[in-house]
Protein backbone atom coordinates (compact mmCIF):
# COMPACT_ATOMS: atom_id res chain seq x y z
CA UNK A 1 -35.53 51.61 75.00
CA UNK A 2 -37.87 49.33 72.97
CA UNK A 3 -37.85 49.02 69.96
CA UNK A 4 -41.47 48.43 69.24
CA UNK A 5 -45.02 49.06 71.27
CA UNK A 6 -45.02 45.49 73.37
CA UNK A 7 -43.84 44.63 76.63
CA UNK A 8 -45.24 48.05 77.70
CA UNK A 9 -48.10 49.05 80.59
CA UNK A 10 -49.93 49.84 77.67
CA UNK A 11 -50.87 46.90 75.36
CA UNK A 12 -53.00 49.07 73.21
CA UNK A 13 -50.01 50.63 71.94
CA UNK A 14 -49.24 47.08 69.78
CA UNK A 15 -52.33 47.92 67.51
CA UNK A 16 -51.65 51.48 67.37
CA UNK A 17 -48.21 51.40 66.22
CA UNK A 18 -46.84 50.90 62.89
CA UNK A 19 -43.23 49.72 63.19
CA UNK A 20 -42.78 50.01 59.14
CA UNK A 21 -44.32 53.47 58.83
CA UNK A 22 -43.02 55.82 61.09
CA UNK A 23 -44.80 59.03 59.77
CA UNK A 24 -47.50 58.60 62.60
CA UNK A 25 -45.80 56.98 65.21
CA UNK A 26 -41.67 58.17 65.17
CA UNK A 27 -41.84 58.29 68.94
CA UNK A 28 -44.11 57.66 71.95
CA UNK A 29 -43.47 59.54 75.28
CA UNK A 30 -45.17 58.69 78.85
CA UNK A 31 -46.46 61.88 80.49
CA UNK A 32 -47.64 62.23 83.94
CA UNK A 33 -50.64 64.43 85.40
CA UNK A 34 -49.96 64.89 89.02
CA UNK A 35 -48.77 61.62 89.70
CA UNK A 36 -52.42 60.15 88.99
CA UNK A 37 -52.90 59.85 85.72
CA UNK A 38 -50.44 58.97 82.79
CA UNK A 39 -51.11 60.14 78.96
CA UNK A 40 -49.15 58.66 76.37
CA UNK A 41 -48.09 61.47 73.50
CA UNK A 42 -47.16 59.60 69.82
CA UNK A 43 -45.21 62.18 67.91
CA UNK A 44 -45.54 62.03 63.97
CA UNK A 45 -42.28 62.08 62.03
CA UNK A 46 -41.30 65.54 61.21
CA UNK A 47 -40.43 64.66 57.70
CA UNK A 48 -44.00 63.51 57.07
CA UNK A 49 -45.96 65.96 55.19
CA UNK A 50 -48.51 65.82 58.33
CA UNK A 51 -45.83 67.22 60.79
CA UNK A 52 -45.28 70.36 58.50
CA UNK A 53 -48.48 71.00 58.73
CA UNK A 54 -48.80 71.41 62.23
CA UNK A 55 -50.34 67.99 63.12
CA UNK A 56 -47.22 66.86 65.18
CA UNK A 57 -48.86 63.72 67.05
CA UNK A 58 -51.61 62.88 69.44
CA UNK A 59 -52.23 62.46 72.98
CA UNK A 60 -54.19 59.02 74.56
CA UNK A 61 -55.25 58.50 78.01
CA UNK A 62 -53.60 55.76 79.70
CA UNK A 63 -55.94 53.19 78.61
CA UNK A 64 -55.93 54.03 75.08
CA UNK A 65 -58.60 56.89 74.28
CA UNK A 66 -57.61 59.07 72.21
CA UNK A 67 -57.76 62.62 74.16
CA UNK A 68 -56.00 65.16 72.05
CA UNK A 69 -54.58 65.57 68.91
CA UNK A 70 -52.01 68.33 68.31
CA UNK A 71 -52.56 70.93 65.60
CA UNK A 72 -50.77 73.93 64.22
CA UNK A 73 -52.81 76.33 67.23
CA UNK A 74 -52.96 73.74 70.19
CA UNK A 75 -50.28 71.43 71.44
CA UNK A 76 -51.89 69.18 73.53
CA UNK A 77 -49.06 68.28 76.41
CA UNK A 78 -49.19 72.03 76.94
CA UNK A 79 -52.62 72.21 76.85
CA UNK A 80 -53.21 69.97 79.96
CA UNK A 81 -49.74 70.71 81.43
CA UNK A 82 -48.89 67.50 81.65
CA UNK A 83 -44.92 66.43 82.50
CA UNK A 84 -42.65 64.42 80.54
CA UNK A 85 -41.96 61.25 82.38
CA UNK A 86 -39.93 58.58 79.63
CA UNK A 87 -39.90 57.44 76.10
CA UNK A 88 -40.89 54.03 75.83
CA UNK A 89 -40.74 54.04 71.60
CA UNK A 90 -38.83 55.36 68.72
């Protein structure tokens, strides 16, 4: 496990992710979409006053757009039916 965004496939991740504030980033998990295409979920810290509000992280394409962002009536990795593949943060 790392324990920050480098030394990934996805360099984009190094800007993205906050290694001293956690409420936006706790986690980051590699999905897969049929073996093609990989989407990158970063969970928010469920003791973050975002997370209770249904805003539990966002979704990015593999080369960094954002694609999704979760809220309390759509979670994204559902949504597309995408499959958990690793956790390469948290």
């Amino acid at each position: 496990m790392l324990s920050y965004a480098q030394n990934t496939s996805y360099p984009w991740l190094d800007e993205l992710i906050d290694t001293e504030d956690c409420c936006y980033n706790q986690r980051v998990d590699v999905y897969d979409y049929h073996g093609v295409h990989k989407f990158i979920f970063v969970a928010n810290d469920e003791n973050c006053s975002s997370f209770s509000e249904g805003y539990t992280g966002s979704l990015y394409y593999q080369d960094g757009r954002l694609w999704c962002n979760n809220r309390p009536d759509l979670d994204c990795r559902r949504w597309y039916k995408i499959s958990y593949e690793s956790t390469i943060y948290e």
